[in-house]
Protein backbone atom coordinates (compact mmCIF):
# COMPACT_ATOMS: atom_id res chain seq x y z
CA UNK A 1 -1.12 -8.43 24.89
CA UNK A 2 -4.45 -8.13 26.90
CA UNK A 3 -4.31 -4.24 26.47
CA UNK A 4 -3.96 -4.50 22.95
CA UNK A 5 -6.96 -7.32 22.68
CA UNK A 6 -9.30 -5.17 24.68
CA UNK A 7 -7.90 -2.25 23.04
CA UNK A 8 -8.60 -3.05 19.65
CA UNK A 9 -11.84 -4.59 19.33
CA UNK A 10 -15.13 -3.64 21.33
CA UNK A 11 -16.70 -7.27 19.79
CA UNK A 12 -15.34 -10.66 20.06
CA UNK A 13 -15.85 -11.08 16.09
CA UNK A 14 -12.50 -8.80 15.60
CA UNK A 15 -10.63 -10.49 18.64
CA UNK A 16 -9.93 -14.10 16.36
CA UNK A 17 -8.27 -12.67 13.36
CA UNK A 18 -5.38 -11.10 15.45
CA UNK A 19 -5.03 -13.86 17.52
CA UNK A 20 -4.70 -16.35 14.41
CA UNK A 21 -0.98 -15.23 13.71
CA UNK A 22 0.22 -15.94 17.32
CA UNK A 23 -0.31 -19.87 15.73
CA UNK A 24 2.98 -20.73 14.92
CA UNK A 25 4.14 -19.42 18.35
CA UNK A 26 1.96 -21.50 20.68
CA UNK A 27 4.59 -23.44 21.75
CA UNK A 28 6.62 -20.59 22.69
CA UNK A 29 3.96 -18.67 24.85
CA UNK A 30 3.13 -21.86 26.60
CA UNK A 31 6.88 -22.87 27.76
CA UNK A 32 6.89 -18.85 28.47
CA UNK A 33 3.88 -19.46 30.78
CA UNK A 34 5.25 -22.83 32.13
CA UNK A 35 8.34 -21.03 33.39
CA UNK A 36 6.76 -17.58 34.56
CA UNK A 37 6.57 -17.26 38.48
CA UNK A 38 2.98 -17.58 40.32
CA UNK A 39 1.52 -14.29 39.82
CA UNK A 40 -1.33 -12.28 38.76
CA UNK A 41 0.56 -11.30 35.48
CA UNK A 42 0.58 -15.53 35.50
CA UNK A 43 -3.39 -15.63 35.66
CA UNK A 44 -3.84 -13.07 33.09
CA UNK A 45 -1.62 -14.48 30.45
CA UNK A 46 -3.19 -17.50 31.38
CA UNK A 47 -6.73 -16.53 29.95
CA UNK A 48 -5.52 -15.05 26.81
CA UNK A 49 -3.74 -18.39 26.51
CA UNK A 50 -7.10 -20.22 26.90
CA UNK A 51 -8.98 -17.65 24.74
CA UNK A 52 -5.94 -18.22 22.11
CA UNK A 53 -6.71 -22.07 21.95
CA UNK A 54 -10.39 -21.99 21.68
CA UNK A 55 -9.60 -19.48 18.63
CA UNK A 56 -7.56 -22.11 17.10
CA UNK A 57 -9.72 -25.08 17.44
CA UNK A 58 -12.91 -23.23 15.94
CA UNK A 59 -10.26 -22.17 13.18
């Protein structure tokens, strides 16, 4: 997911739009993140995470 965000958009204007239709599967990437061992991969997914949320509450 982080390739394809930084792949696909040189500007954070284009980033929000993709993002949007992860909504209805918040709850899904969080218990995915909740159960994921410590790890880099774990960091990383946790920053799109964050970026994902302040997406949704300027939305």
């Amino acid at each position: 997911m982080r390739q394809e965000i930084c792949a696909s958009t040189s500007s954070m204007t284009s980033v929000p739009k993709p993002l949007k239709f992860l909504r209805p599967h918040y709850g899904t990437l969080k218990e995915f993140h909740k159960n994921m061992v410590e790890s880099n991969l774990k960091v990383q997914f946790q920053e799109i995470i964050t970026i994902f949320l302040l997406i949704l509450c300027m939305d």
